[in-house]
C-alpha atoms as a PDB file:
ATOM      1  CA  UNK A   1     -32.689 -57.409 -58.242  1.00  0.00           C
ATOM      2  CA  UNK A   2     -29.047 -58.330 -57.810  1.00  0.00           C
ATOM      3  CA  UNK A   3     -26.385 -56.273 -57.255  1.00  0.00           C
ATOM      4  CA  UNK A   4     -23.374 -56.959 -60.078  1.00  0.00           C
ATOM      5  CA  UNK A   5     -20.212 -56.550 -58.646  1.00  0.00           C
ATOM      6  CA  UNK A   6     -17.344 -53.932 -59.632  1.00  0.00           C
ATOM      7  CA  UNK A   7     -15.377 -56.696 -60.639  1.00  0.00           C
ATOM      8  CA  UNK A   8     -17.822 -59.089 -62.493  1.00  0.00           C
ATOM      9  CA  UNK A   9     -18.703 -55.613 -64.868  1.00  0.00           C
ATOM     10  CA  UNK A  10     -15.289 -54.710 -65.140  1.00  0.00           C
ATOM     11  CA  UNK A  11     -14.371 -58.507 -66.608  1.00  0.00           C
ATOM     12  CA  UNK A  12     -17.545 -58.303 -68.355  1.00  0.00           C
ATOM     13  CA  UNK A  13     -17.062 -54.814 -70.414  1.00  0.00           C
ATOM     14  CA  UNK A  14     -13.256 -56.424 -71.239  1.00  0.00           C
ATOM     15  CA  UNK A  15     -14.647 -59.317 -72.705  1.00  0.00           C
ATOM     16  CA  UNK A  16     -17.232 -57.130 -75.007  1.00  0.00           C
ATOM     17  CA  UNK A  17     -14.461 -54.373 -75.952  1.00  0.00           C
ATOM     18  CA  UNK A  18     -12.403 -57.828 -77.004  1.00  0.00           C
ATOM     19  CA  UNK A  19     -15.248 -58.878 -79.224  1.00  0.00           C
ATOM     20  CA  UNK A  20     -15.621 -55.192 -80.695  1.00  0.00           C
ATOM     21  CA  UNK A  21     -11.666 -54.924 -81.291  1.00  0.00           C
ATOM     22  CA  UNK A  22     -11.540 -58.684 -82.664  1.00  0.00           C
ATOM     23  CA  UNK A  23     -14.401 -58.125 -84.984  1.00  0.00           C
ATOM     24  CA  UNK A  24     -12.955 -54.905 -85.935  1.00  0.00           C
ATOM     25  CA  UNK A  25      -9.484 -56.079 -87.020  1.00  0.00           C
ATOM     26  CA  UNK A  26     -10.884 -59.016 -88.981  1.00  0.00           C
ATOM     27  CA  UNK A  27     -13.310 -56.292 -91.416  1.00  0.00           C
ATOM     28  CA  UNK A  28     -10.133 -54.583 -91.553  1.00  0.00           C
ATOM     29  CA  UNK A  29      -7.845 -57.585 -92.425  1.00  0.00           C
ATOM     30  CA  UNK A  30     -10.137 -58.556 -94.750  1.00  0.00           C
ATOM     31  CA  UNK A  31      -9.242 -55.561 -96.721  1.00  0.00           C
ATOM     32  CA  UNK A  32      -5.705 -55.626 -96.687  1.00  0.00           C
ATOM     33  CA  UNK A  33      -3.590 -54.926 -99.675  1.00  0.00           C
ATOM     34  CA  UNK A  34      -0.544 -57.895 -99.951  1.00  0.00           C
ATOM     35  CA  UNK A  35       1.820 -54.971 -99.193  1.00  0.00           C
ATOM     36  CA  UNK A  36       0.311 -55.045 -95.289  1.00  0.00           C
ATOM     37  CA  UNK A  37       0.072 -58.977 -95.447  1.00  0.00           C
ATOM     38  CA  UNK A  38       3.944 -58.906 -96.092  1.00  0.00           C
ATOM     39  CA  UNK A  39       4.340 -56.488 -93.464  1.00  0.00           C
ATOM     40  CA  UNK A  40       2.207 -58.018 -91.024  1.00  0.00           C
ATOM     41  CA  UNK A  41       4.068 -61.127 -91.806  1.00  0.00           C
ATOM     42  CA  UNK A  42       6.965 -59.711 -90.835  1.00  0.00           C
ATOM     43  CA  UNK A  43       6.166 -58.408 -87.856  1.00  0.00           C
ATOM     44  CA  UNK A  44       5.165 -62.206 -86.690  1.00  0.00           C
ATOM     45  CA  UNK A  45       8.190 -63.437 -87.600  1.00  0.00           C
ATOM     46  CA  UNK A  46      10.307 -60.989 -85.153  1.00  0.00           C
ATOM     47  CA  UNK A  47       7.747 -61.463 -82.886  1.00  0.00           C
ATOM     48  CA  UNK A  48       8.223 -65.253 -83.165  1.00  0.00           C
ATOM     49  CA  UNK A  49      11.942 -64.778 -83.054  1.00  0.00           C
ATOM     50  CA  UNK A  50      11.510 -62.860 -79.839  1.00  0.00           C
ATOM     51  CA  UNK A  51      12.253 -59.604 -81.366  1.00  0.00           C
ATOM     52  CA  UNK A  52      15.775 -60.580 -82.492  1.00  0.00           C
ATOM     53  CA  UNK A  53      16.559 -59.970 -86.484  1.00  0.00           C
ATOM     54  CA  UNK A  54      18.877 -61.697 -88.691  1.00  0.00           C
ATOM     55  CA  UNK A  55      21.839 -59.954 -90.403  1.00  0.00           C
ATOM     56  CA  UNK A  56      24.712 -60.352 -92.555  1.00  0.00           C
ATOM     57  CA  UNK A  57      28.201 -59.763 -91.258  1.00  0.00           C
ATOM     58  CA  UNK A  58      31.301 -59.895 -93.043  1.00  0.00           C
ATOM     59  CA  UNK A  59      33.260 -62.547 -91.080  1.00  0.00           C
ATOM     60  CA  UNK A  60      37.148 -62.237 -90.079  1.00  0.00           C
ATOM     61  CA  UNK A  61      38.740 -64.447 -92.181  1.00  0.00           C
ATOM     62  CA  UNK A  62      37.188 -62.592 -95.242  1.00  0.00           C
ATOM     63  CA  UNK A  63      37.992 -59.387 -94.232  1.00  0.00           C
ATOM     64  CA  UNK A  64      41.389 -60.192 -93.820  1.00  0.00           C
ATOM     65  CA  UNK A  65      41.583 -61.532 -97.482  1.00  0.00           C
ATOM     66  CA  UNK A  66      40.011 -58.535 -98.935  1.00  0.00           C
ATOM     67  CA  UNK A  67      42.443 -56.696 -97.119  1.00  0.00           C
ATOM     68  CA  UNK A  68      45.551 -58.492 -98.359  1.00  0.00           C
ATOM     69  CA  UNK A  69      43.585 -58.372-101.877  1.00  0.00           C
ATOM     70  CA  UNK A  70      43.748 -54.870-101.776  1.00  0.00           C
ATOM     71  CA  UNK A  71      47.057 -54.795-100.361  1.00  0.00           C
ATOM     72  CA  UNK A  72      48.695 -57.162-103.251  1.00  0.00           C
ATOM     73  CA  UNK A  73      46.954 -55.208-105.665  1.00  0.00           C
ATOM     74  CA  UNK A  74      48.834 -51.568-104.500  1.00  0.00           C
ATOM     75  CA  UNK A  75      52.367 -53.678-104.271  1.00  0.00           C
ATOM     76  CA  UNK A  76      51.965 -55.170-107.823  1.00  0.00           C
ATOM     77  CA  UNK A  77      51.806 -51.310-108.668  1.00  0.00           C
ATOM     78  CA  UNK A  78      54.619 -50.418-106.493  1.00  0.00           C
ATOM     79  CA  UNK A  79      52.620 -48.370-103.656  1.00  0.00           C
ATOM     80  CA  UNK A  80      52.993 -48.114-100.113  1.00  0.00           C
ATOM     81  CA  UNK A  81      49.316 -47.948 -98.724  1.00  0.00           C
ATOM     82  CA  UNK A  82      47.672 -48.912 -95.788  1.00  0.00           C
ATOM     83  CA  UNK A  83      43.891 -50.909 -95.718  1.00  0.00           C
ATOM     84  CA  UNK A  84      41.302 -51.487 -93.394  1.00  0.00           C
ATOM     85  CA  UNK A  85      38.081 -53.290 -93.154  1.00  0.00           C
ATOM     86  CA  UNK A  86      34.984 -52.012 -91.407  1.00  0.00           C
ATOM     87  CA  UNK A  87      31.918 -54.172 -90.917  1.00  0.00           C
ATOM     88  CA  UNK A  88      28.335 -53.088 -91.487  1.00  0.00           C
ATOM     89  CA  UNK A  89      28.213 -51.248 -88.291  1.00  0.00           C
ATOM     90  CA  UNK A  90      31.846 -49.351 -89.433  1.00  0.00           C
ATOM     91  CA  UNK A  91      33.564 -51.161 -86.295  1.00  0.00           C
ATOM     92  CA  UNK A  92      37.386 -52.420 -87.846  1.00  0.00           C
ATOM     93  CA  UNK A  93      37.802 -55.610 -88.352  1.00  0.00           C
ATOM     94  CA  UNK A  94      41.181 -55.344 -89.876  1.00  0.00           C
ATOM     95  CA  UNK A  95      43.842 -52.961 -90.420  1.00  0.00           C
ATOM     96  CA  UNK A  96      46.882 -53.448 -92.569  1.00  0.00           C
ATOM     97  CA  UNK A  97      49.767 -50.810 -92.846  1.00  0.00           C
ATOM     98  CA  UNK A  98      51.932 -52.037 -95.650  1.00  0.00           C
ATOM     99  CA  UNK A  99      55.836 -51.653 -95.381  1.00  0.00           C
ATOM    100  CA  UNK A 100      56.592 -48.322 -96.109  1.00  0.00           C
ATOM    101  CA  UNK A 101      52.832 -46.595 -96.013  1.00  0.00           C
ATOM    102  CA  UNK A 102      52.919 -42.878 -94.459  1.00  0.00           C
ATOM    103  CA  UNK A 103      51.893 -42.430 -91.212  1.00  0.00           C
ATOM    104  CA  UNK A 104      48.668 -40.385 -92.192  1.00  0.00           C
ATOM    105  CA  UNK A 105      47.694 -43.298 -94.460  1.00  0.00           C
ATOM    106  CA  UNK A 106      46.453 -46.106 -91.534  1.00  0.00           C
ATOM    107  CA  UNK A 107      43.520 -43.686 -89.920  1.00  0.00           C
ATOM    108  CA  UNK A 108      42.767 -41.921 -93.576  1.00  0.00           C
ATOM    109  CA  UNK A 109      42.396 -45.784 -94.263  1.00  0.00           C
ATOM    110  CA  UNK A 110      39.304 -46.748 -91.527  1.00  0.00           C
ATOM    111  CA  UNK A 111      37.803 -43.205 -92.594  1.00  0.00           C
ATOM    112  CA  UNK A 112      37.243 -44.230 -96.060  1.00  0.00           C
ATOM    113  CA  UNK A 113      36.319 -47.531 -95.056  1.00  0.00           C
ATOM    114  CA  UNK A 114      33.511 -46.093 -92.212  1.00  0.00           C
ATOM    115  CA  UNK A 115      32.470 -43.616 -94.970  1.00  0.00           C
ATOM    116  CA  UNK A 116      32.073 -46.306 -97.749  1.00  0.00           C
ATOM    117  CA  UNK A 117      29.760 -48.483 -96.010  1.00  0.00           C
ATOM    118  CA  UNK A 118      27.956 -45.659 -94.309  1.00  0.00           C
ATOM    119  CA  UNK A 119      26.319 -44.681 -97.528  1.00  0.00           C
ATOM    120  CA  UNK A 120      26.989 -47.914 -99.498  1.00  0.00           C
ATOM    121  CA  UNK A 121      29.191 -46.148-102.508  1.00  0.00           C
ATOM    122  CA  UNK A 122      32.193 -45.759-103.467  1.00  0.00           C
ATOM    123  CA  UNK A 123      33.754 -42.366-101.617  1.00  0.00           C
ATOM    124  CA  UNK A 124      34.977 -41.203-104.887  1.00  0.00           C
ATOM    125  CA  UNK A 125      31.366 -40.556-105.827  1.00  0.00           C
ATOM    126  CA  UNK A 126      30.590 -39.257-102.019  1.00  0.00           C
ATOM    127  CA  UNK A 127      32.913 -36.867-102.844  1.00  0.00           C
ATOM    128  CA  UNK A 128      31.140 -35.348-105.252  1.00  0.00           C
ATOM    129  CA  UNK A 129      28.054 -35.233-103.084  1.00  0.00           C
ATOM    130  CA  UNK A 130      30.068 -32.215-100.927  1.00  0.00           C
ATOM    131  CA  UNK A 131      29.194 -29.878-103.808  1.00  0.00           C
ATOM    132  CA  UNK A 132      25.415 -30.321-103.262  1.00  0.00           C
ATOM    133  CA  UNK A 133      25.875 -31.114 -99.441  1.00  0.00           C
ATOM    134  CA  UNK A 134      28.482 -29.644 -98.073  1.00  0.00           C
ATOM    135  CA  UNK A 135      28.067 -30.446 -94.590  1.00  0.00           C
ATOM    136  CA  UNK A 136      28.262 -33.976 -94.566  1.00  0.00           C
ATOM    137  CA  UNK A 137      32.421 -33.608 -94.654  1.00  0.00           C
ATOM    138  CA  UNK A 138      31.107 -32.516 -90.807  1.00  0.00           C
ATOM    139  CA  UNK A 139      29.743 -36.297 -90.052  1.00  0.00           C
ATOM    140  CA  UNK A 140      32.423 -37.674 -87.612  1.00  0.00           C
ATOM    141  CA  UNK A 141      34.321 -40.102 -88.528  1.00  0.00           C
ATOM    142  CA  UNK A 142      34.029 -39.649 -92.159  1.00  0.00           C
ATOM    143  CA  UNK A 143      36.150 -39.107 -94.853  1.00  0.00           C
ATOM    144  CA  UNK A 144      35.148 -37.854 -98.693  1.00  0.00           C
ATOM    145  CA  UNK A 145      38.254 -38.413-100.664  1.00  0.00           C
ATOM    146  CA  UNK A 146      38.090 -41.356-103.282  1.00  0.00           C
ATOM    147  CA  UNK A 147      39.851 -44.829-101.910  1.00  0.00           C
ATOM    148  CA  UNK A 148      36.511 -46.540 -99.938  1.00  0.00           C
ATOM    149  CA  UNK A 149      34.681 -49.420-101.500  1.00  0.00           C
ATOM    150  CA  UNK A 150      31.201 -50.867-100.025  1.00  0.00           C
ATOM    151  CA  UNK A 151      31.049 -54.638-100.002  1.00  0.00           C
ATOM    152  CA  UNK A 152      26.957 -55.449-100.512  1.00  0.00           C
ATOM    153  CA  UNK A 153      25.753 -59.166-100.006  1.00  0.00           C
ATOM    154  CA  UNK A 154      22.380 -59.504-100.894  1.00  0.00           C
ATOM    155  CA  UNK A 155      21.673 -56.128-101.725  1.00  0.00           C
ATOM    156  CA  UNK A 156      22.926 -54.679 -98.089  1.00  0.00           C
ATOM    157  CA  UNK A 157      26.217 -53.419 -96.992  1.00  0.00           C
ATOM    158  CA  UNK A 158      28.245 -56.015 -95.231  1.00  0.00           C
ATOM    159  CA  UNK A 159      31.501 -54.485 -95.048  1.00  0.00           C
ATOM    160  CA  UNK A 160      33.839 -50.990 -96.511  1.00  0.00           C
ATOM    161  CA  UNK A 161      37.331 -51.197 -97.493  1.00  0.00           C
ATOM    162  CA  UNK A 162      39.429 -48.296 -97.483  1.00  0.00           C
ATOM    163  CA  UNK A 163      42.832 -47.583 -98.835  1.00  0.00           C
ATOM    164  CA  UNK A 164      45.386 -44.764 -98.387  1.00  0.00           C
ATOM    165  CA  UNK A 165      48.612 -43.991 -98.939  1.00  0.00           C
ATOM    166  CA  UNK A 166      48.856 -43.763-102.943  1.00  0.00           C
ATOM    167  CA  UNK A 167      49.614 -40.461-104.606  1.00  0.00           C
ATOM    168  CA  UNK A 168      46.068 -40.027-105.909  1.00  0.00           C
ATOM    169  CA  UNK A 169      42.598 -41.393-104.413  1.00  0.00           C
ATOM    170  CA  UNK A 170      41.954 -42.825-107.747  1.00  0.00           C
ATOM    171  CA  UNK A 171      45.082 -45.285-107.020  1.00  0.00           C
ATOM    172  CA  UNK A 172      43.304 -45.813-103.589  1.00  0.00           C
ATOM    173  CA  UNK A 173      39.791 -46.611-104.801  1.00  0.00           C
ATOM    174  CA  UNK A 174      41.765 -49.116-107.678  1.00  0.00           C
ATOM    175  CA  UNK A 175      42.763 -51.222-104.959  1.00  0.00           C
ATOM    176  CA  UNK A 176      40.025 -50.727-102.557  1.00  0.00           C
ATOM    177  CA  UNK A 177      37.964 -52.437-105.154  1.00  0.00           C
ATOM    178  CA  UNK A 178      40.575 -55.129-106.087  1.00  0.00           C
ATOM    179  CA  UNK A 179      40.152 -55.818-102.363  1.00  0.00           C
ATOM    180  CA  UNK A 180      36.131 -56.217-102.611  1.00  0.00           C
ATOM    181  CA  UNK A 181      36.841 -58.115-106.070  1.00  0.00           C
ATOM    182  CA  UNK A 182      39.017 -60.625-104.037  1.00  0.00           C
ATOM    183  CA  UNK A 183      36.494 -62.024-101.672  1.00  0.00           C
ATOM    184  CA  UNK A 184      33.365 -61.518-104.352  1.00  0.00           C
ATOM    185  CA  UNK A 185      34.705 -64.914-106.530  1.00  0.00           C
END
């Protein structure tokens, strides 16, 4: 009788536990619901795409007209505010403090907007999330007083806008969305 190498049994057992795994996964597949085909899908695509995904960013040139939008709309009502733009990721893509806005107003401004796009809503309505959840106030970085606006492209935050400077964060949220308004045409 011959002797069968370590090697040749080793390759050999690989091969069969290949077989076993392949025929496995194809009585499973075969059972699928769509809900894993979509998933499964997906997971071929970023693997096709060498594990990079596609997002959507608010570029520079918008941001800086939703800020101006928002900072027309607070000088047609005679306010001195400041606005910024965050992107998805709350990183500032612009800042504008408008003549006269308090000194408070430009950092109050890139809180709302960080907070805004954080959760996707308006801070206004954040704000009234404290009662339940007090503790998020506590998240760096954040700010719950109305005057941040999410900007959503295809159902996903792109960008926030936040405004401050006006005597009441109602007056800050106003323009805030005027700014989202002006890049949504």
């Amino acid at each position: 009788m011959k002797k069968v190498s370590k090697r040749t049994r080793l390759v050999a057992g690989t091969a069969v536990a290949a077989a076993l795994v392949a025929g496995t996964a194809g009585a499973v597949s075969a059972q699928a619901s769509p809900a894993a085909d979509q998933a499964g899908a997906a997971a071929k695509t970023e693997a096709n795409s060498g594990g990079l995904v596609n997002s959507t960013h608010l570029g520079i040139d918008t941001a800086v007209q939703a800020a101006q939008g928002a900072l027309k709309a607070a000088k047609k009502e005679n306010q001195r505010v400041s606005v910024a733009v965050v992107d998805r990721n709350g990183n500032t893509l612009v800042t504008l403090r408008g003549d006269g806005a308090g000194p408070q107003s430009y950092e109050a401004a890139e809180k709302k907007a960080f907070t805004a796009v954080s959760w996707n809503a308006p801070t206004s309505e954040l704000a009234k999330r404290l009662e339940s959840a007090p503790t998020l106030k506590d998240i760096p970085g954040t700010l719950f007083l109305a005057g941040g606006a999410p900007v959503a492209a295809k159902g996903a935050p792109v960008a926030g806008i936040g405004v401050a400077g006006a005597p009441s964060g109602d007056l800050d949220e106003k323009f805030a969305k005027a700014g989202a308004a002006a890049i949504a045409k």
